[in-house]
Protein backbone atom coordinates (compact mmCIF):
# COMPACT_ATOMS: atom_id res chain seq x y z
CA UNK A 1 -69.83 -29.41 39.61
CA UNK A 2 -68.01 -27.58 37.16
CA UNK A 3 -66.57 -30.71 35.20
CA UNK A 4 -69.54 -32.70 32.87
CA UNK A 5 -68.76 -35.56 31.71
CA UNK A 6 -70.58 -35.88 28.27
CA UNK A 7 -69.40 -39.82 28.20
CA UNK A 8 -73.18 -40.78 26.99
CA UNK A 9 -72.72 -38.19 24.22
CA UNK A 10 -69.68 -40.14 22.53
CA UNK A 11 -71.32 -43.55 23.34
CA UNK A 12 -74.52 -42.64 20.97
CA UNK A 13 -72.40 -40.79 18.55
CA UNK A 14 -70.48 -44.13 18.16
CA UNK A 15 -73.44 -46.93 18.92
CA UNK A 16 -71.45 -48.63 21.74
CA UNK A 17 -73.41 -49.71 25.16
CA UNK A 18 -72.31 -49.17 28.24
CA UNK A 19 -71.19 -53.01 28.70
CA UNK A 20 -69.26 -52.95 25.38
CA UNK A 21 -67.08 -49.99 26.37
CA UNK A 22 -66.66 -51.25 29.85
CA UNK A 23 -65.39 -54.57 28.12
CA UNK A 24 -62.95 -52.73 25.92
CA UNK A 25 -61.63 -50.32 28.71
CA UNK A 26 -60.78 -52.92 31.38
CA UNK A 27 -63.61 -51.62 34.02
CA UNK A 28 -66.24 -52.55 35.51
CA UNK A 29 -69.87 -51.19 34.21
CA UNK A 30 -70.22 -50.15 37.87
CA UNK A 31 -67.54 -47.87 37.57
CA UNK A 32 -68.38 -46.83 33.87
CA UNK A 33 -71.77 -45.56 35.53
CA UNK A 34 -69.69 -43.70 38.28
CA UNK A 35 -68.08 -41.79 35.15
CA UNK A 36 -70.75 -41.34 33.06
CA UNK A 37 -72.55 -39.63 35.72
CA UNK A 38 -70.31 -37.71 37.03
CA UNK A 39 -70.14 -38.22 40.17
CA UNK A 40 -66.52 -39.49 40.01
CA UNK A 41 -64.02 -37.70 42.17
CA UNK A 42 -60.98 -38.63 39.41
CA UNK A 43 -60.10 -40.79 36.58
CA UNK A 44 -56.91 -42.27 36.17
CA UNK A 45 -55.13 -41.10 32.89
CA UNK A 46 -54.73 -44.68 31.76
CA UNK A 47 -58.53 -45.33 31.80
CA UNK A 48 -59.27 -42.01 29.94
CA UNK A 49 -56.77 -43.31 27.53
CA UNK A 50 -58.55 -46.49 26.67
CA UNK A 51 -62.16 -44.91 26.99
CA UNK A 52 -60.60 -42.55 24.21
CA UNK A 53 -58.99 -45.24 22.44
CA UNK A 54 -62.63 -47.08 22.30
CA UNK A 55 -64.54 -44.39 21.46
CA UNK A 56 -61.89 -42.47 18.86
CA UNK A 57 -62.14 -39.59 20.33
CA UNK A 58 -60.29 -36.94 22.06
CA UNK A 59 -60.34 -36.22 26.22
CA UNK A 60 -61.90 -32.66 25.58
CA UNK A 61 -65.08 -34.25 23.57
CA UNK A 62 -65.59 -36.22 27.27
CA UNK A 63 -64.86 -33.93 29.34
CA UNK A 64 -65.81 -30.51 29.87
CA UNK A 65 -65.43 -27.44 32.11
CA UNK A 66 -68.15 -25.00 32.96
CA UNK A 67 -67.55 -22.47 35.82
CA UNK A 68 -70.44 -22.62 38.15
CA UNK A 69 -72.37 -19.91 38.70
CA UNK A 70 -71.78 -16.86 40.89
């Protein structure tokens, strides 16, 4: 998938656990563990808002796009 989701990257650059940042976003850790392994199909704009708002961060230090290889 062209899209990585480096969601575990921010987490250990700013201590949090997975259950504290699905507290403070609204979501459920299930769903946390959907995004932080990428195997989401979308993300609504509101949750990347609080996930950046949590982690004081920007959406391009989450997500990022690598064309696959041809």
């Amino acid at each position: 998938m062209p899209i990585i989701v480096n969601l575990d990257v921010m987490m250990a650059k700013r201590k949090m656990s997975s259950g504290e940042l699905a507290e403070k976003v609204g979501i459920s850790q299930a769903n946390l563990s959907i995004l932080k392994t990428g195997k989401a199909k979308a993300v609504r704009f509101s949750t990347l808002e609080a996930i950046c708002k949590a982690l004081d961060c920007q959406p391009g230090d989450i997500l990022e796009y690598q064309p696959p290889d041809v």
